[in-house]
PDB file of N, CA and C in Angstrom:
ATOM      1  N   UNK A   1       1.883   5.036 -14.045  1.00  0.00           N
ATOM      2  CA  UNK A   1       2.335   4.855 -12.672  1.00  0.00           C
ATOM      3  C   UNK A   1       3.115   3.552 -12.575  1.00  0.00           C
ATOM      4  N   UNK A   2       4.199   3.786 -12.112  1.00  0.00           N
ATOM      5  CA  UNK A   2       4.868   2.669 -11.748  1.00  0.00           C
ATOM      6  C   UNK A   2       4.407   1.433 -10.300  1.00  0.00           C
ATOM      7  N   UNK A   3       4.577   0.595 -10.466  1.00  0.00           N
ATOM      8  CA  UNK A   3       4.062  -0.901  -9.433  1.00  0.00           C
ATOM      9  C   UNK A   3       4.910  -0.346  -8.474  1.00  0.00           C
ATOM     10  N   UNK A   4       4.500  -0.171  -7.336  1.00  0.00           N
ATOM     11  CA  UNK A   4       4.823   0.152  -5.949  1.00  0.00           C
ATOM     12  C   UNK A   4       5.781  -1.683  -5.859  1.00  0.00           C
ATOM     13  N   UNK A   5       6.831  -1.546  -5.016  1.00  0.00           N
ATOM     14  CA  UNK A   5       7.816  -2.609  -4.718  1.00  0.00           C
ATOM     15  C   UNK A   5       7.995  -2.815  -3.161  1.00  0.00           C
ATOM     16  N   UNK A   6       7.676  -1.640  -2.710  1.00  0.00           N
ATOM     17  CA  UNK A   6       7.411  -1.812  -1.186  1.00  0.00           C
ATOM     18  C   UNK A   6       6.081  -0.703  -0.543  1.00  0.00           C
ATOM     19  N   UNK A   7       5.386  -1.519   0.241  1.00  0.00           N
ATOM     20  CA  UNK A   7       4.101  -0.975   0.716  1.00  0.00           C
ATOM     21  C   UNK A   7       4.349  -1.088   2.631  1.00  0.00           C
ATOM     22  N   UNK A   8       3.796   0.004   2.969  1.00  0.00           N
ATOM     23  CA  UNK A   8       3.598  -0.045   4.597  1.00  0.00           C
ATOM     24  C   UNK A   8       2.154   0.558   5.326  1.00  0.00           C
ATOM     25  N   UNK A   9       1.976  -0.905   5.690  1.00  0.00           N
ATOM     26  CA  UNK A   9       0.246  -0.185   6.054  1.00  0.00           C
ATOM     27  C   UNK A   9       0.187  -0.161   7.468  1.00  0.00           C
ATOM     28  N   UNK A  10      -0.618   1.350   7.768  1.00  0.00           N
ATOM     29  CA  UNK A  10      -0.839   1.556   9.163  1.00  0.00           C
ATOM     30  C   UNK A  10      -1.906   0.794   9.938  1.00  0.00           C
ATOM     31  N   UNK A  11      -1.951  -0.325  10.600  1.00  0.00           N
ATOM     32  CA  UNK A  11      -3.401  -1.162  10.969  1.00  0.00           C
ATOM     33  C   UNK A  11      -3.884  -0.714  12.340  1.00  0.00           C
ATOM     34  N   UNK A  12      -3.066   0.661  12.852  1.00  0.00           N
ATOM     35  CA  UNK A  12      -3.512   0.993  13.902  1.00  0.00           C
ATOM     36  C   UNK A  12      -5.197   1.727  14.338  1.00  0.00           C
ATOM     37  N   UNK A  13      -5.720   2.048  12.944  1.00  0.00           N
ATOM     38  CA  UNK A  13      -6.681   2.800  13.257  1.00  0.00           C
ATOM     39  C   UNK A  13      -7.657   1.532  12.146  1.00  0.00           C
ATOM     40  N   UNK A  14      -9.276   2.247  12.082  1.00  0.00           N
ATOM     41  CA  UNK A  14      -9.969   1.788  11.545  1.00  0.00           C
ATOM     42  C   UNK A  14     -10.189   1.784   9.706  1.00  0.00           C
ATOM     43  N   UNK A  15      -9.541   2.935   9.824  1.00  0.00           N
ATOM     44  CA  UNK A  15      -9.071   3.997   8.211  1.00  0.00           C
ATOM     45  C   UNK A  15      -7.788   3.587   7.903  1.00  0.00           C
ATOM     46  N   UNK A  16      -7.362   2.444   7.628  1.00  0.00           N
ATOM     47  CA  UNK A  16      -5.723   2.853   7.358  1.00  0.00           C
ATOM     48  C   UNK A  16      -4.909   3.611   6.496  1.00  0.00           C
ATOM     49  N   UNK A  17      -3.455   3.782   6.479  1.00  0.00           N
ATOM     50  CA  UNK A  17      -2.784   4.577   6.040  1.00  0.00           C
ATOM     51  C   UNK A  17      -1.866   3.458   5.203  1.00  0.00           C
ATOM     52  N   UNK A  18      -1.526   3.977   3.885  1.00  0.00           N
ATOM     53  CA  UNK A  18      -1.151   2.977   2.704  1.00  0.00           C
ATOM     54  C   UNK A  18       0.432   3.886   2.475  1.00  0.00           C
ATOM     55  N   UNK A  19       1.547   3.340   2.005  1.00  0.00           N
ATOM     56  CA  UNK A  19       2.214   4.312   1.493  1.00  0.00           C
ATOM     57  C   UNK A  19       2.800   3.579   0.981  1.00  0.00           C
ATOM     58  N   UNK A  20       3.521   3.837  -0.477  1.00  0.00           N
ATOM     59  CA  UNK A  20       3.900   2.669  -1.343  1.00  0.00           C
ATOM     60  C   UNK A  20       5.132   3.045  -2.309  1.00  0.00           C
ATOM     61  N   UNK A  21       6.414   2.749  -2.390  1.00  0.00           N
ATOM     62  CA  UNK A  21       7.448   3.225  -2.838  1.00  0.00           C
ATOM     63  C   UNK A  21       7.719   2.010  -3.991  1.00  0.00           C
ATOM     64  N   UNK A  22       8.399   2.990  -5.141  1.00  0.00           N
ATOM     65  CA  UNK A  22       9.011   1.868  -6.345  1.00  0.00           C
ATOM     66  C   UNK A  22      10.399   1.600  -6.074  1.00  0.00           C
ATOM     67  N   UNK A  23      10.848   0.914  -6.941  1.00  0.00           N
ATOM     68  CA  UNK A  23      12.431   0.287  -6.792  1.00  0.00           C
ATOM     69  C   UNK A  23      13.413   1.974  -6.477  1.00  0.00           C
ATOM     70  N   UNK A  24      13.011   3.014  -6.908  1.00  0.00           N
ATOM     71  CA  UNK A  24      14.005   4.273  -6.984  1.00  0.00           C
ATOM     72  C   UNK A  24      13.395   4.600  -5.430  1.00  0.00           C
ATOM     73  N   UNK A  25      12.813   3.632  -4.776  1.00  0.00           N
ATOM     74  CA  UNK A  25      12.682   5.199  -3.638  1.00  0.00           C
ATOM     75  C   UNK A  25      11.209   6.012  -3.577  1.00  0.00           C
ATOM     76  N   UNK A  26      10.847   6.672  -4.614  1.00  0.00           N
ATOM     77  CA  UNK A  26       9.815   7.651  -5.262  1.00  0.00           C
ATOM     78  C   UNK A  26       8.375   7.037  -4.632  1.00  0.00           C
ATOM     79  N   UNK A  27       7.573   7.765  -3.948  1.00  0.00           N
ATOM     80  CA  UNK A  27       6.424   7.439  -3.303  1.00  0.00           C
ATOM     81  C   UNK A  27       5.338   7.625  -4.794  1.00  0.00           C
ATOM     82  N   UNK A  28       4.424   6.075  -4.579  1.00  0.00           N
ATOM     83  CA  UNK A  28       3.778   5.924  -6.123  1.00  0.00           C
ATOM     84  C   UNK A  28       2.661   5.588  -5.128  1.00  0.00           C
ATOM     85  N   UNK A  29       1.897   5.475  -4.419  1.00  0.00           N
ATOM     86  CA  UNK A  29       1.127   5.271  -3.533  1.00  0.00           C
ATOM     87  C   UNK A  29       0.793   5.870  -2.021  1.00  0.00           C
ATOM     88  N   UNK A  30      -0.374   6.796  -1.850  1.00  0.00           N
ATOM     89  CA  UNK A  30      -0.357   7.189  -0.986  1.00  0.00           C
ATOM     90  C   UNK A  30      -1.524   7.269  -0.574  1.00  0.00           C
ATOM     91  N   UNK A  31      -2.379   7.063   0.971  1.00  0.00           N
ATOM     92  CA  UNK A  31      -3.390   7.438   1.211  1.00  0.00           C
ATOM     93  C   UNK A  31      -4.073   6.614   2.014  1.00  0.00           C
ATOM     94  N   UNK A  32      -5.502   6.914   2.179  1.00  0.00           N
ATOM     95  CA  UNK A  32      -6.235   6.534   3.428  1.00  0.00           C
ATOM     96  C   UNK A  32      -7.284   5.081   2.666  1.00  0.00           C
ATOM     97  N   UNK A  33      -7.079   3.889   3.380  1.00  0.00           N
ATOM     98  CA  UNK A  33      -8.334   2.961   2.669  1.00  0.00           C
ATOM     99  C   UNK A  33      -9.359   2.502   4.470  1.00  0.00           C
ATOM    100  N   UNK A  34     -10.171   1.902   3.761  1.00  0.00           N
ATOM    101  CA  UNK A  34     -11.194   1.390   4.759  1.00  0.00           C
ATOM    102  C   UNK A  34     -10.432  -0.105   4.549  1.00  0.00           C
ATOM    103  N   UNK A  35     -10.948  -0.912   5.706  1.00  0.00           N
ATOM    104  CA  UNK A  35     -10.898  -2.218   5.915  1.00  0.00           C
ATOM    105  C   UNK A  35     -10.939  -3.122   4.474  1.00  0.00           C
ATOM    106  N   UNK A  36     -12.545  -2.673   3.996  1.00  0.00           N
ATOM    107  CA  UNK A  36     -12.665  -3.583   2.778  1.00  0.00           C
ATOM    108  C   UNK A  36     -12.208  -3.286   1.806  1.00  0.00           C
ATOM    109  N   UNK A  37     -11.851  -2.029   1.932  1.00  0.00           N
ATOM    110  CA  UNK A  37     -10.827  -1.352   0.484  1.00  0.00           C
ATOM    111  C   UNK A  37      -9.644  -2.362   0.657  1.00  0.00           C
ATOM    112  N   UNK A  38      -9.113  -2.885   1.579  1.00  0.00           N
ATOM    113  CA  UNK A  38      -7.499  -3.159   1.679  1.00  0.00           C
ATOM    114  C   UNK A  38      -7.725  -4.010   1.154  1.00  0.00           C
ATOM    115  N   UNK A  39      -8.921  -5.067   1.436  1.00  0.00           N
ATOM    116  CA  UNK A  39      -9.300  -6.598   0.650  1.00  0.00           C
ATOM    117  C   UNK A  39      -8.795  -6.912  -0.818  1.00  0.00           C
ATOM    118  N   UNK A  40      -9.790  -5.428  -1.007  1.00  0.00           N
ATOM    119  CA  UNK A  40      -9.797  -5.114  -2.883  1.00  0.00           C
ATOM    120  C   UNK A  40      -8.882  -5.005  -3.061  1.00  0.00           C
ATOM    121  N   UNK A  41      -7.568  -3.778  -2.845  1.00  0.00           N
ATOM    122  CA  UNK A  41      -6.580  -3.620  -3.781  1.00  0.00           C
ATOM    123  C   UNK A  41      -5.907  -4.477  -3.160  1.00  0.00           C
ATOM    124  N   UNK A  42      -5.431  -5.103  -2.535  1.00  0.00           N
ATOM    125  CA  UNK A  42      -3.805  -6.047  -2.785  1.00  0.00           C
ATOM    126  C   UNK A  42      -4.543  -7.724  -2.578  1.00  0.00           C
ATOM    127  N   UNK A  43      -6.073  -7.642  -3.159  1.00  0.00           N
ATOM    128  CA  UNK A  43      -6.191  -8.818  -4.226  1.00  0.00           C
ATOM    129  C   UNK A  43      -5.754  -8.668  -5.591  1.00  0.00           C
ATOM    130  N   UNK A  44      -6.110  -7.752  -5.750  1.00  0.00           N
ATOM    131  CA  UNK A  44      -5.439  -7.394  -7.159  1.00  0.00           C
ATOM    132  C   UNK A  44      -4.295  -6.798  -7.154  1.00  0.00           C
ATOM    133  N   UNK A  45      -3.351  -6.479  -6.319  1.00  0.00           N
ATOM    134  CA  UNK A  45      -1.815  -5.980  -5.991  1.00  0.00           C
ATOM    135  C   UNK A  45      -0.814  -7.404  -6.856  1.00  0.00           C
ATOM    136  N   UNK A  46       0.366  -6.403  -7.578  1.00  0.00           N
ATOM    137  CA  UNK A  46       1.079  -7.776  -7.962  1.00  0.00           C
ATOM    138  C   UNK A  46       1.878  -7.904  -6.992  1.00  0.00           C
ATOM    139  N   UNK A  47       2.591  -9.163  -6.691  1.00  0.00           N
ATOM    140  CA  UNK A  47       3.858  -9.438  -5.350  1.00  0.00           C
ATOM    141  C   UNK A  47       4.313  -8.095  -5.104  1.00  0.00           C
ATOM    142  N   UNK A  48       4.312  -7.855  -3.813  1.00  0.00           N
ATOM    143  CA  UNK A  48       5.519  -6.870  -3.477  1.00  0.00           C
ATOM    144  C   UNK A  48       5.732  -7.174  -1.815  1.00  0.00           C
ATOM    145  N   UNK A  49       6.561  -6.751  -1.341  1.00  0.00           N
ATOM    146  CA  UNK A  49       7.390  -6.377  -0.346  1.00  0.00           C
ATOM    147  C   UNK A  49       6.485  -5.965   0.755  1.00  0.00           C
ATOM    148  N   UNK A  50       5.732  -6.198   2.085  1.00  0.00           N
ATOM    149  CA  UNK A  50       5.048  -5.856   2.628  1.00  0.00           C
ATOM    150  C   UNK A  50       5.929  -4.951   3.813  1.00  0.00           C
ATOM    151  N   UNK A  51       6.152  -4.049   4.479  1.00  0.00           N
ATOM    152  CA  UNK A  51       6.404  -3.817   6.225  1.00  0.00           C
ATOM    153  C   UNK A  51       5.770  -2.813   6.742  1.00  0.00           C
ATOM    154  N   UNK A  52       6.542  -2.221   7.651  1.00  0.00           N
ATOM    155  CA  UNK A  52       6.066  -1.141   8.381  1.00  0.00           C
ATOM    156  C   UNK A  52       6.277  -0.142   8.671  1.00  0.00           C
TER     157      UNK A  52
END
């Protein structure tokens, strides 16, 4: 799997919504985390591009 380069997280609900694209475009990340899930992965996420 390629390193997602841009990520957009939904913070509207309690469950958020993750979706994560590489340099081509191509969705490499997708799906639902909890609060403390988000903690975990983009402590360990390398730099990327955050919006919305």
């Amino acid at each position: 799997m390629e390193a997602a380069v841009v990520i957009s997280l939904d913070l509207a609900n309690s469950v958020f919504r993750v979706h994560g694209v590489d340099a081509a475009g191509k969705v490499v990340v997708q799906g639902h985390l909890t609060a403390w899930a988000v903690v975990i992965v983009f402590r360990e996420a390398a730099f990327v591009l955050f919006g919305n």
